[in-house]
PDB file of N, CA and C in Angstrom:
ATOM      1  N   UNK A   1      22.713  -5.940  -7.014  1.00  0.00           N
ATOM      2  CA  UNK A   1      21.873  -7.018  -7.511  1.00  0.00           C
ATOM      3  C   UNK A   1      20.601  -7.095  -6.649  1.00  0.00           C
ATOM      4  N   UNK A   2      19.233  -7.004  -7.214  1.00  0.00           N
ATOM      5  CA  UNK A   2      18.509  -6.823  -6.947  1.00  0.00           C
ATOM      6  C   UNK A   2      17.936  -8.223  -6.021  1.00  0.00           C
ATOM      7  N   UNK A   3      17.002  -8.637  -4.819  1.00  0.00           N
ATOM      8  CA  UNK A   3      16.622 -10.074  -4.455  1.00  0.00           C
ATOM      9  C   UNK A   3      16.174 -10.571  -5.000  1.00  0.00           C
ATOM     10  N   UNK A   4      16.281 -11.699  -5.031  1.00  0.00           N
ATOM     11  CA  UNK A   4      15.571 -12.739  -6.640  1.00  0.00           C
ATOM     12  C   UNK A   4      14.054 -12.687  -6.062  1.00  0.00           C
ATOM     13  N   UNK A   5      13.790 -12.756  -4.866  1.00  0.00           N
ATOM     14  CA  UNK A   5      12.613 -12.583  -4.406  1.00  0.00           C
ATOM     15  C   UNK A   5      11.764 -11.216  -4.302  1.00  0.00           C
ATOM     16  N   UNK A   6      12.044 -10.264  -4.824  1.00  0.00           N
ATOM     17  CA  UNK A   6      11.313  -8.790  -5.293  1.00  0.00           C
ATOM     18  C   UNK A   6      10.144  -8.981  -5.810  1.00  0.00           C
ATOM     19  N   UNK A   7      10.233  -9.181  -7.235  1.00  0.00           N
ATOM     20  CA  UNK A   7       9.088  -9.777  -8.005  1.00  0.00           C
ATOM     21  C   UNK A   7       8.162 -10.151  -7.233  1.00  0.00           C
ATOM     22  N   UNK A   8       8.064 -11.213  -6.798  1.00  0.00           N
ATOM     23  CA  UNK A   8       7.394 -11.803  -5.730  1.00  0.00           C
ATOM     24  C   UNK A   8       6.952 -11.775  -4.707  1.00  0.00           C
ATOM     25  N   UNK A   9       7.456 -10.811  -4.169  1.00  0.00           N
ATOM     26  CA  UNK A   9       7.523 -10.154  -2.677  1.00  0.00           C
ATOM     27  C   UNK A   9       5.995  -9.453  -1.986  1.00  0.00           C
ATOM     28  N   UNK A  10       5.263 -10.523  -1.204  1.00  0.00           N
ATOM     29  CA  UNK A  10       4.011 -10.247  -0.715  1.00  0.00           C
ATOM     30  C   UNK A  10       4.250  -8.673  -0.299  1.00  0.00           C
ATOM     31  N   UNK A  11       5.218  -8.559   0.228  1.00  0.00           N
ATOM     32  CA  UNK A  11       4.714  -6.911   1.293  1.00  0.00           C
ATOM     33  C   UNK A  11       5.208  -5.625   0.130  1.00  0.00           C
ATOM     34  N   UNK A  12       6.147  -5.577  -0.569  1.00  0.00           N
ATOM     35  CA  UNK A  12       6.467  -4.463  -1.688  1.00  0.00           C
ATOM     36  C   UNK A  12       5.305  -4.624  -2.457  1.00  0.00           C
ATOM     37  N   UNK A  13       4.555  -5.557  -3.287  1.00  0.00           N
ATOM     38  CA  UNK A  13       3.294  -5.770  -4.060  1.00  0.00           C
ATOM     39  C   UNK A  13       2.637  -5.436  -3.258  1.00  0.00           C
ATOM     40  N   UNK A  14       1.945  -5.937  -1.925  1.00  0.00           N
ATOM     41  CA  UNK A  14       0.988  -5.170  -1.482  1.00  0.00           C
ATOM     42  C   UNK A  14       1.095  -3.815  -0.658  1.00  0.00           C
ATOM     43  N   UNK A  15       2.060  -3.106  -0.183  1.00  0.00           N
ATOM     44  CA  UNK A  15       2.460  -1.711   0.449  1.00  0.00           C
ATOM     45  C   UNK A  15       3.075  -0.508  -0.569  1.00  0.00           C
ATOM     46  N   UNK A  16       3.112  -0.893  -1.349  1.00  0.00           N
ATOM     47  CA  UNK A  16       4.030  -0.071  -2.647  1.00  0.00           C
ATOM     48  C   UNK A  16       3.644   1.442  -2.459  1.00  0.00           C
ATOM     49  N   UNK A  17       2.227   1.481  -2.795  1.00  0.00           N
ATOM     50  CA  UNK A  17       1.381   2.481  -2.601  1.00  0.00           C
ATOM     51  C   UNK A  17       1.091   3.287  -1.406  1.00  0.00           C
ATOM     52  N   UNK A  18       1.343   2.397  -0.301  1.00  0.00           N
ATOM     53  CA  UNK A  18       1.162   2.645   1.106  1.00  0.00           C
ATOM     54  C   UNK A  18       2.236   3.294   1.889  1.00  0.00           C
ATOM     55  N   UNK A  19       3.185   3.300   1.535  1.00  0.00           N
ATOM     56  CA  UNK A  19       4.160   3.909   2.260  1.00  0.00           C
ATOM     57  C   UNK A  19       5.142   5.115   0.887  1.00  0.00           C
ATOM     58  N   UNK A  20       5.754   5.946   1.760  1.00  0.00           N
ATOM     59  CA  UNK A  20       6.447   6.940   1.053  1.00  0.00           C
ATOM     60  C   UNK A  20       7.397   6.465   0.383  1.00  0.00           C
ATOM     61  N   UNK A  21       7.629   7.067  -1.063  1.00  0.00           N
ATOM     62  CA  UNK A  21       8.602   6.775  -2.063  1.00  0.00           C
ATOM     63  C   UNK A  21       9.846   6.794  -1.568  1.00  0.00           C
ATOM     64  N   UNK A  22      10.196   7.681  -0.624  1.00  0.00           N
ATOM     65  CA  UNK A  22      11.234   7.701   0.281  1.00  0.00           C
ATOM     66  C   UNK A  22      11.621   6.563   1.110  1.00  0.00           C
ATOM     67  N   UNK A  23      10.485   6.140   1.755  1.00  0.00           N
ATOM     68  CA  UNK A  23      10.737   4.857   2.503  1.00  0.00           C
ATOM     69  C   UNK A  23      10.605   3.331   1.468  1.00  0.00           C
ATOM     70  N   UNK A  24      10.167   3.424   0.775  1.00  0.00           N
ATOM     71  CA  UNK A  24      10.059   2.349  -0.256  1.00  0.00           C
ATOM     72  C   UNK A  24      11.548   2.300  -0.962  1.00  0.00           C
ATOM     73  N   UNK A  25      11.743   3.330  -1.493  1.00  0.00           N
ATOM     74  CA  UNK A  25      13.428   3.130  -1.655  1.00  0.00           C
ATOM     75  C   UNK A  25      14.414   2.708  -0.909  1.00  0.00           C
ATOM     76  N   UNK A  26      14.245   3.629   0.726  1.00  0.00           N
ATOM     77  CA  UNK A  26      15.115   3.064   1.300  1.00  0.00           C
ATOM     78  C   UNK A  26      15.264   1.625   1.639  1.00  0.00           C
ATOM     79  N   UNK A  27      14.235   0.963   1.541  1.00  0.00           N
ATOM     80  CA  UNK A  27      13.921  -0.168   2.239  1.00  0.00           C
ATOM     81  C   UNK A  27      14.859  -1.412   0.931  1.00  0.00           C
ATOM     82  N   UNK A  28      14.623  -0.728  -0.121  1.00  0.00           N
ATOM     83  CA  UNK A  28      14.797  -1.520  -1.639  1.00  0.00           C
ATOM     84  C   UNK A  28      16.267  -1.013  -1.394  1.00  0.00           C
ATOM     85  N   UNK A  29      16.846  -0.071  -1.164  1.00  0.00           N
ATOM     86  CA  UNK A  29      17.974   0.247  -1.424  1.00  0.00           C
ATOM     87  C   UNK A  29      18.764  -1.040  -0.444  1.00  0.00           C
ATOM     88  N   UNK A  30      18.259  -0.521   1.085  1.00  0.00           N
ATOM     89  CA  UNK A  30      19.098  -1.366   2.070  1.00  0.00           C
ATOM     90  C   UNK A  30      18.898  -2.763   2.018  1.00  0.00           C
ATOM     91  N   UNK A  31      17.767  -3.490   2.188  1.00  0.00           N
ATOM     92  CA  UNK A  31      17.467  -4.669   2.291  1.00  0.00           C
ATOM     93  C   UNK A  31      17.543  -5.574   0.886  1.00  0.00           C
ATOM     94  N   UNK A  32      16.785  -4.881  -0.486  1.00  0.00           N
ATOM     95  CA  UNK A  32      16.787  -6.052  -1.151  1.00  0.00           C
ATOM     96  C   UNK A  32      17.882  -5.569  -2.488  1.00  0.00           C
ATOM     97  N   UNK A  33      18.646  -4.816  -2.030  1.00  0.00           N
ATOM     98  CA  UNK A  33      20.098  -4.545  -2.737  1.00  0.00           C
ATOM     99  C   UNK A  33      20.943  -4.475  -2.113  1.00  0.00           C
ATOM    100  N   UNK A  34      21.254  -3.874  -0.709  1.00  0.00           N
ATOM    101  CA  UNK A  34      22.060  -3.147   0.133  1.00  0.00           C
ATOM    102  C   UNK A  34      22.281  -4.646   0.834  1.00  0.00           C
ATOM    103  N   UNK A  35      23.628  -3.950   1.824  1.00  0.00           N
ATOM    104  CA  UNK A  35      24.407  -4.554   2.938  1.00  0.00           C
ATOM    105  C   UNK A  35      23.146  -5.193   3.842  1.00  0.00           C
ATOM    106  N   UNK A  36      22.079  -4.729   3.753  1.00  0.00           N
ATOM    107  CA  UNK A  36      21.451  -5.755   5.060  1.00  0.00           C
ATOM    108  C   UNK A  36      20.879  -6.719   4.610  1.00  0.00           C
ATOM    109  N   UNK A  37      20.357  -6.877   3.209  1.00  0.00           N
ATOM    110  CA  UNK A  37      20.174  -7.673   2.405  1.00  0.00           C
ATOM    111  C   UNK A  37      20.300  -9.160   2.999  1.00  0.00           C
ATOM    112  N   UNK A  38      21.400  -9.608   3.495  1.00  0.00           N
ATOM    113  CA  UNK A  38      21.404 -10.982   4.570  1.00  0.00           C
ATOM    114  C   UNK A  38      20.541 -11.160   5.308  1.00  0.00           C
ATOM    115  N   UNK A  39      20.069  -9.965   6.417  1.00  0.00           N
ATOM    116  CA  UNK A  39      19.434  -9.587   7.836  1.00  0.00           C
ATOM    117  C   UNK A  39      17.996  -9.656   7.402  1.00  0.00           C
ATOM    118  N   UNK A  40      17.259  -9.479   5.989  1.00  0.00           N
ATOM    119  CA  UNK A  40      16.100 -10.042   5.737  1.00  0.00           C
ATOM    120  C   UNK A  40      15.135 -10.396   6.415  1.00  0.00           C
ATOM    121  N   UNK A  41      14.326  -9.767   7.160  1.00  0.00           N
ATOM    122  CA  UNK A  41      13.550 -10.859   8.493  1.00  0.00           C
ATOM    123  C   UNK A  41      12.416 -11.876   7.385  1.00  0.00           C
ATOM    124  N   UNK A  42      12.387 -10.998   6.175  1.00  0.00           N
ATOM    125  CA  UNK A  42      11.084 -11.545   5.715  1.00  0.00           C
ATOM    126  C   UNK A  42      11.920 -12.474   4.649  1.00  0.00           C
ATOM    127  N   UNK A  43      13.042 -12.828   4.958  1.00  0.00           N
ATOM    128  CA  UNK A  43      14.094 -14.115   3.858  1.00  0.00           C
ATOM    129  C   UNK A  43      13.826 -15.016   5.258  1.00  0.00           C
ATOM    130  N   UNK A  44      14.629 -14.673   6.445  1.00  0.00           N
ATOM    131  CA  UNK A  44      14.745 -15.453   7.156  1.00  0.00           C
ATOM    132  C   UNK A  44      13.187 -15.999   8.043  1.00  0.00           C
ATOM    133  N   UNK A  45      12.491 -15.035   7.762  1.00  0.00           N
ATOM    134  CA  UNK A  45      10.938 -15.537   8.088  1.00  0.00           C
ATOM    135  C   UNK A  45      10.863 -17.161   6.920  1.00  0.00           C
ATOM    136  N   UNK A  46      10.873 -17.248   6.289  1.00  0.00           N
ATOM    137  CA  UNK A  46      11.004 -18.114   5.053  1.00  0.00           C
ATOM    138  C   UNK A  46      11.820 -19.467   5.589  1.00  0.00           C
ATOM    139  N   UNK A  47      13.315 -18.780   5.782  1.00  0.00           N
ATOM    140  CA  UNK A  47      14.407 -19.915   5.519  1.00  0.00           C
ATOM    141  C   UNK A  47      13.640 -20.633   7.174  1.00  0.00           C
ATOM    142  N   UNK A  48      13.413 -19.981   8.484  1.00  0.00           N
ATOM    143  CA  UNK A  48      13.328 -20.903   9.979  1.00  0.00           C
ATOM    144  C   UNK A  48      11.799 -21.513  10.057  1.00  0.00           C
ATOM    145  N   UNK A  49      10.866 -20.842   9.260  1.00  0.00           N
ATOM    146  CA  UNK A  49       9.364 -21.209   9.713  1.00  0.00           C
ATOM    147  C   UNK A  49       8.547 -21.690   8.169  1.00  0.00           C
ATOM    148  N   UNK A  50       9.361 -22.038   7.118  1.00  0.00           N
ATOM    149  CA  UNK A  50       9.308 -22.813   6.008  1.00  0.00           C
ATOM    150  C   UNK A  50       7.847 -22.298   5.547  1.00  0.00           C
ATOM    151  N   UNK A  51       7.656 -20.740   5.581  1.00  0.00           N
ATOM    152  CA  UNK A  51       6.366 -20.384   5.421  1.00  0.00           C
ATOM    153  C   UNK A  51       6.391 -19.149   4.755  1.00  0.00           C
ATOM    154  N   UNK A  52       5.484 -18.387   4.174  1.00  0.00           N
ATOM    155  CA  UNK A  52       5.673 -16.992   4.089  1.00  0.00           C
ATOM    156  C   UNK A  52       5.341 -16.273   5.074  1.00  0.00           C
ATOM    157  N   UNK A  53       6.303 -15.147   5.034  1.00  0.00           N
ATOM    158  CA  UNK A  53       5.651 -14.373   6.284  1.00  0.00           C
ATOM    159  C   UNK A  53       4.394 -13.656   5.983  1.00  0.00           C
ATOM    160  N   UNK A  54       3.866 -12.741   6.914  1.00  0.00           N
ATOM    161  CA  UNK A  54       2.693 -11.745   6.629  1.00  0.00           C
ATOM    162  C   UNK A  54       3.338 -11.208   5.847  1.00  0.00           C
ATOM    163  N   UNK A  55       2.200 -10.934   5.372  1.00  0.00           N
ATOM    164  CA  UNK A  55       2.616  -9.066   4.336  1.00  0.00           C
ATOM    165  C   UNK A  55       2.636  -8.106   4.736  1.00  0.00           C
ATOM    166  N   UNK A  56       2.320  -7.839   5.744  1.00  0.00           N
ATOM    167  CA  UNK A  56       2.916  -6.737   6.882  1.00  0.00           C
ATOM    168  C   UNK A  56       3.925  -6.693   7.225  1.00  0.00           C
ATOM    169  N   UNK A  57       4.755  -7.903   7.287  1.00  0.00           N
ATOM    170  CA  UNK A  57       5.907  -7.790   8.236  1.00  0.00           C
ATOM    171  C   UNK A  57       7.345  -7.696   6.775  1.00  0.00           C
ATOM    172  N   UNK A  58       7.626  -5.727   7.498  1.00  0.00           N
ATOM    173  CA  UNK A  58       8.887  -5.618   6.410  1.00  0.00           C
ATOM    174  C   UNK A  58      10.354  -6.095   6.623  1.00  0.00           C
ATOM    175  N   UNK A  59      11.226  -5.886   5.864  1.00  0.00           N
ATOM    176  CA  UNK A  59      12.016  -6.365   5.439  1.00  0.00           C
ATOM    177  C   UNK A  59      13.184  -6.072   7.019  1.00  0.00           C
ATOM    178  N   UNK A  60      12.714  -5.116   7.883  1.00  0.00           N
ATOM    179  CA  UNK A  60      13.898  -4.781   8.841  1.00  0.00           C
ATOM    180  C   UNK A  60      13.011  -5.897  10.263  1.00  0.00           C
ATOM    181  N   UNK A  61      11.719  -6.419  10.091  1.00  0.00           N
ATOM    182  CA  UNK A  61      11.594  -7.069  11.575  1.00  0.00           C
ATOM    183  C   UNK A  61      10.150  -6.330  11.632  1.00  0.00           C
ATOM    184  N   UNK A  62       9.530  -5.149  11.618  1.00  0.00           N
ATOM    185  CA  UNK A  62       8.529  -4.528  12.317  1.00  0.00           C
ATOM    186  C   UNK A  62       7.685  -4.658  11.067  1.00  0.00           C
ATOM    187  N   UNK A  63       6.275  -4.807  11.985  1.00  0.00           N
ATOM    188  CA  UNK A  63       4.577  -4.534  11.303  1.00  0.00           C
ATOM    189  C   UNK A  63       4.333  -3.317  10.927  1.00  0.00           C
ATOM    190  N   UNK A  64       3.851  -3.193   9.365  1.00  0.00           N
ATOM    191  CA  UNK A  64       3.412  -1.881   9.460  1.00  0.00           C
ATOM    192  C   UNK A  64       2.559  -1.567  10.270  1.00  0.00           C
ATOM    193  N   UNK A  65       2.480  -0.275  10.879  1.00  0.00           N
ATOM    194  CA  UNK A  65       1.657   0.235  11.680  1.00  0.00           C
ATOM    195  C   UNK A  65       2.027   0.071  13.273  1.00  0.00           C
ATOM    196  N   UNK A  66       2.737  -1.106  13.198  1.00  0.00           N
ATOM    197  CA  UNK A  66       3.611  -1.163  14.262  1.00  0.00           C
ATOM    198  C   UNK A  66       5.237  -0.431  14.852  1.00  0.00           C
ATOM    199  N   UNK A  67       5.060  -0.390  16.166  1.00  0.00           N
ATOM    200  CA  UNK A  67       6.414   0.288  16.806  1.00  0.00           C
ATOM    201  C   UNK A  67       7.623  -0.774  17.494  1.00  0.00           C
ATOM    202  N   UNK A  68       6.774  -2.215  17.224  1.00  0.00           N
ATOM    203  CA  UNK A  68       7.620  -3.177  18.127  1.00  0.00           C
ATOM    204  C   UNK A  68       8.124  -4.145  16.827  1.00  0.00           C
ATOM    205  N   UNK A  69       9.164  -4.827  17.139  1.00  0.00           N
ATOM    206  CA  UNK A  69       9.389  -6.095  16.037  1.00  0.00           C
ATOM    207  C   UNK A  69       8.889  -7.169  16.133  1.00  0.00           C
ATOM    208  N   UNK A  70       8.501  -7.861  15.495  1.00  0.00           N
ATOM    209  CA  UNK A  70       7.865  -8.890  15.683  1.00  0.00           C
ATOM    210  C   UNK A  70       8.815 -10.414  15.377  1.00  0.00           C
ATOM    211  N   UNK A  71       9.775  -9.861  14.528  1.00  0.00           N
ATOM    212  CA  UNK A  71      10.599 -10.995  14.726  1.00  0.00           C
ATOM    213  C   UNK A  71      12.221 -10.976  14.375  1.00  0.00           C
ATOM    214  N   UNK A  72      12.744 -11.313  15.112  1.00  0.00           N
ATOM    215  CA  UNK A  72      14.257 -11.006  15.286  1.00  0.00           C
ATOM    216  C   UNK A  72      14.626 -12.535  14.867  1.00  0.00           C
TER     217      UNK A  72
END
């Protein structure tokens, strides 16, 4: 089951293009279908800081373009 929040989803709408079909899947596979799907940084960016996150910041914690996480 896909995240009800996909559709919608600032960083897949704006990175779609930007990153490899490979990594765009995986990311869709694990996070907004898959087992990590809970672990969400950019759900739980939402549920603790009642905000959207950047659109940079994907679905595992890290900025694109970045090597560090930005939020755990």
């Amino acid at each position: 089951m896909l995240c009800e929040r996909f559709a919608t989803c600032a960083f897949f709408k704006t990175y779609k293009n930007d990153i490899s079909n490979r990594q765009y899947e995986f990311l869709i596979a694990t996070y907004c279908e898959g087992d990590l799907r809970p672990q969400c940084k950019r759900m739980k960016w939402r549920q603790n800081k009642k905000e959207e996150p950047p659109e940079t910041l994907l679905p595992n914690g890290y900025l694109i373009g970045s090597i560090s996480r930005v939020y755990d």
